[in-house]
Protein backbone atom coordinates (compact mmCIF):
# COMPACT_ATOMS: atom_id res chain seq x y z
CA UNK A 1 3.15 -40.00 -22.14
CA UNK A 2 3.02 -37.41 -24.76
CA UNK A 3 0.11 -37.64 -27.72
CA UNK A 4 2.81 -38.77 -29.67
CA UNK A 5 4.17 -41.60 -28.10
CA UNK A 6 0.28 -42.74 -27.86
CA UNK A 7 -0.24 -42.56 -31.17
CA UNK A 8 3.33 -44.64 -32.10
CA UNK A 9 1.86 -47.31 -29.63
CA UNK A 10 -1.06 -47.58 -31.39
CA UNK A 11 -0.17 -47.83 -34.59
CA UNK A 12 2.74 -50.36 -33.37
CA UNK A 13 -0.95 -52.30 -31.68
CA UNK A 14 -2.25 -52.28 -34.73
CA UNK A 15 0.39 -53.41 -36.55
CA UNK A 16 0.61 -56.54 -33.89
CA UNK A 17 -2.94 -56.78 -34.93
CA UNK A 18 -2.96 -57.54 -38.40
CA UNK A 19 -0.49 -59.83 -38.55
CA UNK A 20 -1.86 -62.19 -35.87
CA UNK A 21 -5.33 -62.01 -37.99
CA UNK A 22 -3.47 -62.55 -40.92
CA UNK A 23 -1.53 -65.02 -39.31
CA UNK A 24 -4.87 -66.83 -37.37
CA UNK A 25 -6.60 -66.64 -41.22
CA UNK A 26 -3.48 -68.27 -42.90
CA UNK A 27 -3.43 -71.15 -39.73
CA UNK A 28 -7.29 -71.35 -40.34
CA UNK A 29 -7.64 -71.94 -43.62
CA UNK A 30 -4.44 -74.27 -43.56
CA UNK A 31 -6.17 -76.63 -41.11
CA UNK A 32 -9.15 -76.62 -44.00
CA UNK A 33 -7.69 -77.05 -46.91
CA UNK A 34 -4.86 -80.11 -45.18
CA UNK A 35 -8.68 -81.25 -43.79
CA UNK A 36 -6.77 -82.19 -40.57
CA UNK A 37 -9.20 -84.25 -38.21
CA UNK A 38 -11.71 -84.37 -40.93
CA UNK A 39 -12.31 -80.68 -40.13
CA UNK A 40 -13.25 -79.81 -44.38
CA UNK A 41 -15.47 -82.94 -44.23
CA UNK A 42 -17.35 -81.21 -41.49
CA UNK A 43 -18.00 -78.11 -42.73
CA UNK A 44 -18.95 -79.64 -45.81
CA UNK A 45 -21.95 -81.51 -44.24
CA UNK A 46 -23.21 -78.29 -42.11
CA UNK A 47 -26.04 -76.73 -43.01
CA UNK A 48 -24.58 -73.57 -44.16
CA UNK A 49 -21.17 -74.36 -45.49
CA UNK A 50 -19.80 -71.02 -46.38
CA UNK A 51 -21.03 -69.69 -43.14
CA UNK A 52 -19.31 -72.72 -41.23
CA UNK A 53 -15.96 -71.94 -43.17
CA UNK A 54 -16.57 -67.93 -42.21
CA UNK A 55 -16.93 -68.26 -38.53
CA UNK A 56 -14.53 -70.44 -38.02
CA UNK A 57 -11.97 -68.26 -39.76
CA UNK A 58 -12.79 -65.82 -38.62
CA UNK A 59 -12.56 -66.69 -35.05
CA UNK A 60 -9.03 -68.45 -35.27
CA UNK A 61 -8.34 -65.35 -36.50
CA UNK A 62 -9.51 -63.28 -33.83
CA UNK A 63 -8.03 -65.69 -31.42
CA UNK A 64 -4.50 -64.93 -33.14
CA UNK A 65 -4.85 -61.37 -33.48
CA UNK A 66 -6.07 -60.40 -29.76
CA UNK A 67 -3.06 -62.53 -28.42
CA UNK A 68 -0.38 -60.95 -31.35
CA UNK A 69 -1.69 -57.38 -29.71
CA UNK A 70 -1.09 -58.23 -26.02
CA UNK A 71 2.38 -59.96 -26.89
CA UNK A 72 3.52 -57.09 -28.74
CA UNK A 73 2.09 -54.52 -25.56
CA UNK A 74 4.00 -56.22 -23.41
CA UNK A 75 7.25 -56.74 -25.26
CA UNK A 76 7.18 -53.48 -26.00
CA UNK A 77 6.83 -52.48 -22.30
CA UNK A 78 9.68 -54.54 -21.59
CA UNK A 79 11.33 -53.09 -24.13
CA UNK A 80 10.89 -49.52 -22.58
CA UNK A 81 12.35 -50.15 -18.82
């Protein structure tokens, strides 16, 4: 590949990338604030509340945006054949 097709493909990765992180923080903090399975009362009784609330949103978050990136790699090598 040319430099410039690499550097389309990564800015089309990164692209991929923030939305699924936005996506995983908007999910996250959905499940919080809705307190589905008691999830708020949880991290309400932790020992470090805003820390609880943190890593957990920021891990769905993670979770979303690695699997937004390897969805859009591959759909976009589909998209090339």
């Amino acid at each position: 590949m040319p430099p410039r097709a690499n550097f389309t493909l990564y800015c089309k990765l990164a692209s991929h990338l923030a939305m699924g992180a936005c996506l995983g923080a908007l999910f996250a903090l959905t499940l919080i604030m809705s307190n589905a399975a008691n999830l708020s009362d949880m991290m309400t009784r932790a020992a470090d509340p805003q820390g609880t609330v943190a890593l957990f949103v920021g891990a769905i978050s993670s979770f979303f945006a690695v699997g937004a990136t390897i969805t859009g790699f591959i759909f976009m090598q589909i998209e090339g054949r």
